[in-house]
PDB file of N, CA and C in Angstrom:
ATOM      1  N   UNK A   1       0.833  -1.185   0.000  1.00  0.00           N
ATOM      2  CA  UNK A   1       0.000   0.000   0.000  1.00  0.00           C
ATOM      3  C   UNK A   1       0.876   1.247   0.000  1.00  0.00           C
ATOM      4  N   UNK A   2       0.406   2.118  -0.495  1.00  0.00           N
ATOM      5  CA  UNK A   2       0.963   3.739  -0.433  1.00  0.00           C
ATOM      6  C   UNK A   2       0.398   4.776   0.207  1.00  0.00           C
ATOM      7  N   UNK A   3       0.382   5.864   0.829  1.00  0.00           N
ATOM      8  CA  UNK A   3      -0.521   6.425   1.297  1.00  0.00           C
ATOM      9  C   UNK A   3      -0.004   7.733   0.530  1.00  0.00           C
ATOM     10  N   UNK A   4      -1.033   8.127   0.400  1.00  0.00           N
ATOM     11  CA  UNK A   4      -1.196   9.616  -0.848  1.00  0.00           C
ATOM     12  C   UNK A   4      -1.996  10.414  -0.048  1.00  0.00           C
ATOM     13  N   UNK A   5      -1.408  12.023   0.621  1.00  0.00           N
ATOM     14  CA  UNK A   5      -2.383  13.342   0.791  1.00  0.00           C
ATOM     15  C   UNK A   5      -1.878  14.334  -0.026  1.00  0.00           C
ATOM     16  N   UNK A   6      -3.484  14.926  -0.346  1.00  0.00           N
ATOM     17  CA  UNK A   6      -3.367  16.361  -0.906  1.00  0.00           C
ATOM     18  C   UNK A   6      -2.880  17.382   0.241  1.00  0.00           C
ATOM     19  N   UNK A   7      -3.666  17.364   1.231  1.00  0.00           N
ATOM     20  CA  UNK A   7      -2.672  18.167   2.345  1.00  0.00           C
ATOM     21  C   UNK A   7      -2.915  17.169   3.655  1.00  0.00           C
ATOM     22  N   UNK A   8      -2.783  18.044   5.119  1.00  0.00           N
ATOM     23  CA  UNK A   8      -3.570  17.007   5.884  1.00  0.00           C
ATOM     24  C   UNK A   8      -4.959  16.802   6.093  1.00  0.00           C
ATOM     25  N   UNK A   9      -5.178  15.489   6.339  1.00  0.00           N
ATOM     26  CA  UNK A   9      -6.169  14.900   6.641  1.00  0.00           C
ATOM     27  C   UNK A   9      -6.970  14.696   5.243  1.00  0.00           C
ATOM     28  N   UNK A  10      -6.681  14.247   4.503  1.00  0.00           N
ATOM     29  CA  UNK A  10      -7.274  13.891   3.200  1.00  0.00           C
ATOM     30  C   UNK A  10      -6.152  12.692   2.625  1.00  0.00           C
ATOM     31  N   UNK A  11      -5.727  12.382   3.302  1.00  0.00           N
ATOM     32  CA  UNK A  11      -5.157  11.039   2.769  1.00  0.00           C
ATOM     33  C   UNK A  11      -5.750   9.769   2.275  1.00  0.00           C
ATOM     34  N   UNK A  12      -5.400   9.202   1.179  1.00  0.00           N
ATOM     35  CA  UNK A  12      -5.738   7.999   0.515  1.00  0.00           C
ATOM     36  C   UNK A  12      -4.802   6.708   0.909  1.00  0.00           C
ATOM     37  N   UNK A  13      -5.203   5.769   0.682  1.00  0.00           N
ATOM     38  CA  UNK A  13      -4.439   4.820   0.346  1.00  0.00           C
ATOM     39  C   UNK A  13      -4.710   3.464  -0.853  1.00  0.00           C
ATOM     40  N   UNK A  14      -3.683   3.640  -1.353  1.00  0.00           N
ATOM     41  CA  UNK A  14      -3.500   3.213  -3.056  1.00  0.00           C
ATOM     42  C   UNK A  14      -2.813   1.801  -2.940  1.00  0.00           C
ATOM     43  N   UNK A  15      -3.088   0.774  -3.262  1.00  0.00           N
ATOM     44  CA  UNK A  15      -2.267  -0.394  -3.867  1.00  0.00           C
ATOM     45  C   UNK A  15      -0.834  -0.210  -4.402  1.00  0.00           C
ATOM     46  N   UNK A  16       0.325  -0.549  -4.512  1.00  0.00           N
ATOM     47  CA  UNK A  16       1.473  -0.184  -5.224  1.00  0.00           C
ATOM     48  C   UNK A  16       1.492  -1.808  -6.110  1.00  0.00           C
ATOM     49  N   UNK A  17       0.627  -1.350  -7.048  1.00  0.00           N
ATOM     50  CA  UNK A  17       0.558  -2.331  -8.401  1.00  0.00           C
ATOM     51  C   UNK A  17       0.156  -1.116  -9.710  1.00  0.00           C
ATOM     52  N   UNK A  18       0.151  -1.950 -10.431  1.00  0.00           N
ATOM     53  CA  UNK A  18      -0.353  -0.716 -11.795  1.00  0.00           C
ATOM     54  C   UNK A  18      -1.707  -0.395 -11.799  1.00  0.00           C
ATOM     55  N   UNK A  19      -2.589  -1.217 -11.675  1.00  0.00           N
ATOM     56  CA  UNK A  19      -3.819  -1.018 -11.702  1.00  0.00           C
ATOM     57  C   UNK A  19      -4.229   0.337 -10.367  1.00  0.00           C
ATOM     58  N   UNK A  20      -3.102   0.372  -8.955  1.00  0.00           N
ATOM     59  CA  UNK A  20      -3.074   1.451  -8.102  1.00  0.00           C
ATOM     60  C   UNK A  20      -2.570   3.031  -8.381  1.00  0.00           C
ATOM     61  N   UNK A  21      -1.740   2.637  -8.964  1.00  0.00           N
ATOM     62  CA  UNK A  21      -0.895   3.560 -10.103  1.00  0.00           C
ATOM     63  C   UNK A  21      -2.014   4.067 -10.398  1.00  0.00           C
ATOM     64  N   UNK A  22      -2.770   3.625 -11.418  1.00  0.00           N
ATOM     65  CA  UNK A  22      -3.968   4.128 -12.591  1.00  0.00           C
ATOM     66  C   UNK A  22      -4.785   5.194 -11.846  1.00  0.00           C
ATOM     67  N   UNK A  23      -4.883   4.455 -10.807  1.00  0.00           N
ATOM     68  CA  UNK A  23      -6.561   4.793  -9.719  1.00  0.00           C
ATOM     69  C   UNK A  23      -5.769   5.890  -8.998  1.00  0.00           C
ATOM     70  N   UNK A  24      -4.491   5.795  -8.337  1.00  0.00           N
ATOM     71  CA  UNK A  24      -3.500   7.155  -7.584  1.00  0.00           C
ATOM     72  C   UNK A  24      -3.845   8.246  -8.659  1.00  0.00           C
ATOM     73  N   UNK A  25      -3.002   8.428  -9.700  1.00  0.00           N
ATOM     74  CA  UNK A  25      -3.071   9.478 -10.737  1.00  0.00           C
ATOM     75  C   UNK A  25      -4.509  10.176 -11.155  1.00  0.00           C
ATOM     76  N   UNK A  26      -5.515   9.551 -11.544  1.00  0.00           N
ATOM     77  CA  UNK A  26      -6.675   9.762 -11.603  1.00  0.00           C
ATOM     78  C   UNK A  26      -7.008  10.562 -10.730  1.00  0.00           C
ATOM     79  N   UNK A  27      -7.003   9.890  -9.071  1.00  0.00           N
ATOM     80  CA  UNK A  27      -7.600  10.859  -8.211  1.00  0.00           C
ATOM     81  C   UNK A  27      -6.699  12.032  -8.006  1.00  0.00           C
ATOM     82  N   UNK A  28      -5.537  12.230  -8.232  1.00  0.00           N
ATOM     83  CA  UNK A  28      -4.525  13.282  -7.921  1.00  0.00           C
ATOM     84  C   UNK A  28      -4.546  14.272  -9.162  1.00  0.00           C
ATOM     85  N   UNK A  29      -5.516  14.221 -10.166  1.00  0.00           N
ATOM     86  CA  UNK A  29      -5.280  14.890 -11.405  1.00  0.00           C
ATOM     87  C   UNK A  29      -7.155  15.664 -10.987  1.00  0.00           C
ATOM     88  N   UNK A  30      -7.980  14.609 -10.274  1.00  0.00           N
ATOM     89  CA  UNK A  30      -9.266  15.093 -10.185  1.00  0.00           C
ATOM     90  C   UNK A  30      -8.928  16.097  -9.174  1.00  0.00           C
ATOM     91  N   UNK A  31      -7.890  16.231  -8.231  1.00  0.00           N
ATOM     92  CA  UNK A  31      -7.373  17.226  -6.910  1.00  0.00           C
ATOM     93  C   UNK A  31      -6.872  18.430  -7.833  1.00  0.00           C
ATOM     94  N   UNK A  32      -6.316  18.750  -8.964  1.00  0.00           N
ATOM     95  CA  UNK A  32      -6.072  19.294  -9.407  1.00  0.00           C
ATOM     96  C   UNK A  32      -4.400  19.536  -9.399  1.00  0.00           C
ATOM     97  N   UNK A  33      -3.625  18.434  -9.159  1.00  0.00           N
ATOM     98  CA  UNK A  33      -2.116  17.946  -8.321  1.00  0.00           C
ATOM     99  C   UNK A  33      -1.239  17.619  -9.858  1.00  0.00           C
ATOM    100  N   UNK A  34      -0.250  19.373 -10.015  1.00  0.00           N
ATOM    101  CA  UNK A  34       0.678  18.884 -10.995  1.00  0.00           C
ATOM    102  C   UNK A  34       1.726  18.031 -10.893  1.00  0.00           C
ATOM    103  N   UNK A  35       2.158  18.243  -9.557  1.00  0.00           N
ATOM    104  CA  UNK A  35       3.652  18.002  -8.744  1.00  0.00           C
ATOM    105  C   UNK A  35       3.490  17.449  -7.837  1.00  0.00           C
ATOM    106  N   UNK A  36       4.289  16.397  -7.543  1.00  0.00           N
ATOM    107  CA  UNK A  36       4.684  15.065  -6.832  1.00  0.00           C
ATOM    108  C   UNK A  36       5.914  15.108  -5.907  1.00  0.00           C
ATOM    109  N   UNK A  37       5.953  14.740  -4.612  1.00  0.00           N
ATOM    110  CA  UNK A  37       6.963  14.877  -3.492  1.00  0.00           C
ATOM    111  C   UNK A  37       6.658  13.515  -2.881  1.00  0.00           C
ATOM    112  N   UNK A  38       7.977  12.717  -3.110  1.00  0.00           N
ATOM    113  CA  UNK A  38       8.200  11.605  -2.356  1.00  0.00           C
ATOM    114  C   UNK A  38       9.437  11.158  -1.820  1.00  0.00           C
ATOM    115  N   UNK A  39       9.318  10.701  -0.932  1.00  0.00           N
ATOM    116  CA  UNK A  39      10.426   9.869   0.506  1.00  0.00           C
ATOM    117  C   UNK A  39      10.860   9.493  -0.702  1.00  0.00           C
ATOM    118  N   UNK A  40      12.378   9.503  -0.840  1.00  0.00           N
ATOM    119  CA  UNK A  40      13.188   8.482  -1.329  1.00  0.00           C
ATOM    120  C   UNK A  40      13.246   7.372   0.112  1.00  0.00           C
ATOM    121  N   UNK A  41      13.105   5.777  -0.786  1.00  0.00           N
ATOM    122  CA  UNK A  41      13.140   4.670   0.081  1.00  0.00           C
ATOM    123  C   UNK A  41      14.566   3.457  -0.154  1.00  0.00           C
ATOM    124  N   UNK A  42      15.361   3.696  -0.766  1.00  0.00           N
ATOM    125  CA  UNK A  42      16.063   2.857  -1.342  1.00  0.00           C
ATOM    126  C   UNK A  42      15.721   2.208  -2.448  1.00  0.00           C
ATOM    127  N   UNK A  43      15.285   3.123  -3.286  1.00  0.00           N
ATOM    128  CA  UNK A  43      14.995   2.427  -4.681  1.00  0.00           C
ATOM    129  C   UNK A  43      13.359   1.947  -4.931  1.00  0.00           C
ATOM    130  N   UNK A  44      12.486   1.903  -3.545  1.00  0.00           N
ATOM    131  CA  UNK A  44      11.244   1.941  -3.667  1.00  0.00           C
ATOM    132  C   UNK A  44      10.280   2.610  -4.418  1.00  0.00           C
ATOM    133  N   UNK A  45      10.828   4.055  -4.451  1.00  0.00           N
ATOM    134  CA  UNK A  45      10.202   5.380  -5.248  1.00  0.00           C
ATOM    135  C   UNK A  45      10.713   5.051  -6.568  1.00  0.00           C
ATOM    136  N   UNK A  46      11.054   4.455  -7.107  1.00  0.00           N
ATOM    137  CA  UNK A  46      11.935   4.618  -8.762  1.00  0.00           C
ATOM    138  C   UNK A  46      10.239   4.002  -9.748  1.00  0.00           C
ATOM    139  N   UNK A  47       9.864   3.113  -9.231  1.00  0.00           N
ATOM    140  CA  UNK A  47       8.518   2.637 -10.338  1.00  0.00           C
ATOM    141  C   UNK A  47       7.180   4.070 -10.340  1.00  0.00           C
ATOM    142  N   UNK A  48       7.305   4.722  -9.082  1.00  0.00           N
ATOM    143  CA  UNK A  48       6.511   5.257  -8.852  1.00  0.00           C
ATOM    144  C   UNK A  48       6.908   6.695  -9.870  1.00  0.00           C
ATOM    145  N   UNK A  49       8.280   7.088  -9.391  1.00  0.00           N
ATOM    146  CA  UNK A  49       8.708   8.416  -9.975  1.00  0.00           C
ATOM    147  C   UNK A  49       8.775   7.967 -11.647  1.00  0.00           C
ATOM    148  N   UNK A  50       8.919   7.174 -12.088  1.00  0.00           N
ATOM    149  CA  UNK A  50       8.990   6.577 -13.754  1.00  0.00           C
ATOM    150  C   UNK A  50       7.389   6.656 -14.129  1.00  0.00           C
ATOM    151  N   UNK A  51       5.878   6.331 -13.528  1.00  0.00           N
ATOM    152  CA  UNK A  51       4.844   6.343 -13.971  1.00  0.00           C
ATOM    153  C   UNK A  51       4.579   7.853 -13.794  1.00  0.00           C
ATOM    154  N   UNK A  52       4.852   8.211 -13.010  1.00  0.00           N
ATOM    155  CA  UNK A  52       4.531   9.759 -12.394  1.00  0.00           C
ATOM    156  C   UNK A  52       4.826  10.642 -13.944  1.00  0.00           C
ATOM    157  N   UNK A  53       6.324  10.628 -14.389  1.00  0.00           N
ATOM    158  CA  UNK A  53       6.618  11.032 -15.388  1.00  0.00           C
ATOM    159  C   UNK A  53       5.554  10.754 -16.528  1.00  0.00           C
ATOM    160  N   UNK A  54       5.960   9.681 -16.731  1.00  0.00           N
ATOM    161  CA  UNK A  54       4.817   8.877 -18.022  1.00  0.00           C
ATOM    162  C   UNK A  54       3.391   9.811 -17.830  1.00  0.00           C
ATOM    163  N   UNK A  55       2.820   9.757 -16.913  1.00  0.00           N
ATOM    164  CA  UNK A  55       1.565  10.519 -16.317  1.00  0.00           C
ATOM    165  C   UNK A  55       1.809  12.503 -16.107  1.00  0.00           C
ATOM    166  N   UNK A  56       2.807  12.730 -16.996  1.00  0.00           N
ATOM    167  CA  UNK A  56       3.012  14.076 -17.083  1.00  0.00           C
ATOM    168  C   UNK A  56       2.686  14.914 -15.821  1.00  0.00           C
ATOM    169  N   UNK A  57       3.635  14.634 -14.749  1.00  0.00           N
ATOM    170  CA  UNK A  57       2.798  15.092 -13.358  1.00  0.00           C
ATOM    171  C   UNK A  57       4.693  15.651 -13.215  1.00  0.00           C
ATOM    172  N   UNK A  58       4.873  16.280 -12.913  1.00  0.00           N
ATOM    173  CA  UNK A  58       6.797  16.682 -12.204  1.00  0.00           C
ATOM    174  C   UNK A  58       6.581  15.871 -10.903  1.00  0.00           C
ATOM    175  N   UNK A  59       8.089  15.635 -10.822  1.00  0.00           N
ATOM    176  CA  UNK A  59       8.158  14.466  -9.548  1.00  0.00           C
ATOM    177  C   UNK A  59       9.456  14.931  -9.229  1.00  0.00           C
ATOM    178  N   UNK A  60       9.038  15.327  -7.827  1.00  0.00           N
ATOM    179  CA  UNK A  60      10.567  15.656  -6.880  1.00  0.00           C
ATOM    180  C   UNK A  60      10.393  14.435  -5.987  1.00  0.00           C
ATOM    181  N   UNK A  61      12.117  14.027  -5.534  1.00  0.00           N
ATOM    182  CA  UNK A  61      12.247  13.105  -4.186  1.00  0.00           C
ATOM    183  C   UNK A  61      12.854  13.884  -3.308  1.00  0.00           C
ATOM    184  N   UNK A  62      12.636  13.410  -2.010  1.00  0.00           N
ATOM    185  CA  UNK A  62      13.279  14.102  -0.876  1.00  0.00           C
ATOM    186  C   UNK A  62      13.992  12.983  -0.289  1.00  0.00           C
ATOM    187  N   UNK A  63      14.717  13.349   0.924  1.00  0.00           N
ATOM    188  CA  UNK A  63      15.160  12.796   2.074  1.00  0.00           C
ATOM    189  C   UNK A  63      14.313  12.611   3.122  1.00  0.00           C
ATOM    190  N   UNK A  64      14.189  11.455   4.139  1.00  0.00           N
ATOM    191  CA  UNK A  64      12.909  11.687   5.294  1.00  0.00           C
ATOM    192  C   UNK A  64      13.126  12.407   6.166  1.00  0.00           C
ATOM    193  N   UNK A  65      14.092  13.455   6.457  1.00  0.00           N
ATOM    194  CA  UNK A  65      14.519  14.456   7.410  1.00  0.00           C
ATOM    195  C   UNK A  65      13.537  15.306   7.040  1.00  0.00           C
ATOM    196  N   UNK A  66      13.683  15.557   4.926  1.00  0.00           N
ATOM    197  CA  UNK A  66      12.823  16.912   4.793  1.00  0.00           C
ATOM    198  C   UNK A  66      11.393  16.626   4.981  1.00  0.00           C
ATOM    199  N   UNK A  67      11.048  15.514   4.656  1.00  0.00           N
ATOM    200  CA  UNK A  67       9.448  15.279   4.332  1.00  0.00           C
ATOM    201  C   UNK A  67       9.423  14.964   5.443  1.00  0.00           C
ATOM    202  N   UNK A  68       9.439  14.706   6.652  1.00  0.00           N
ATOM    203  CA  UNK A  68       8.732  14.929   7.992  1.00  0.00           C
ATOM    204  C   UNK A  68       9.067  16.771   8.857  1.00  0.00           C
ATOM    205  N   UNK A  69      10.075  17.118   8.274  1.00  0.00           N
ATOM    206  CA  UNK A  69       9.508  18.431   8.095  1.00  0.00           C
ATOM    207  C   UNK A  69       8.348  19.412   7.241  1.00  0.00           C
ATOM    208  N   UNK A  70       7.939  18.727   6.235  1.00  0.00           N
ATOM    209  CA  UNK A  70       7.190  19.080   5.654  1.00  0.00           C
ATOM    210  C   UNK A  70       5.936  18.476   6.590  1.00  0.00           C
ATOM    211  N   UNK A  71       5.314  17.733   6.870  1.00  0.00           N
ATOM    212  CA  UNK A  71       4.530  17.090   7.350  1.00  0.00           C
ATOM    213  C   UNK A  71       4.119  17.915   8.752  1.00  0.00           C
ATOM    214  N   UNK A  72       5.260  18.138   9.432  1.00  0.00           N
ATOM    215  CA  UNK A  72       5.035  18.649  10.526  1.00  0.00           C
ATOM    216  C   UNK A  72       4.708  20.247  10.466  1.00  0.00           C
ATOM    217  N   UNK A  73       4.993  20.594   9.419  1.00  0.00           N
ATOM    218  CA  UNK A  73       4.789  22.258   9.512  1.00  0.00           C
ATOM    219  C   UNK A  73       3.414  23.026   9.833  1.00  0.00           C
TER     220      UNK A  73
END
């Protein structure tokens, strides 16, 4: 599973298969969501940041230092 928010408290959670992929993007394009911010995991994020592209969305990775600063702000 993945968990996807537009900000807080609107979080989803998505399958990490293609068919989740499909259904993630969809709802993140109905949010009106050009740009993408994800935890680098050790190579976990690479299928995700490759469809993201394909799905014409910009895709930044972070470190989990920054994105739980982000989270917490």
């Amino acid at each position: 599973m993945l968990d996807v928010a537009l900000e807080p408290g609107s979080t989803k959670h998505f399958a990490d298969t293609p068919a989740g992929f499909v259904t993630r993007f969809k709802w993140l394009k109905q949010g009106g969501v050009k740009k993408i911010c994800c935890e680098a995991t050790g190579g976990f994020e690479q299928r995700l940041t490759r469809a993201a592209w394909d799905q014409a969305f910009d895709m930044f990775q972070t470190n989990s230092l920054w994105s739980g600063t982000l989270i917490n702000a």
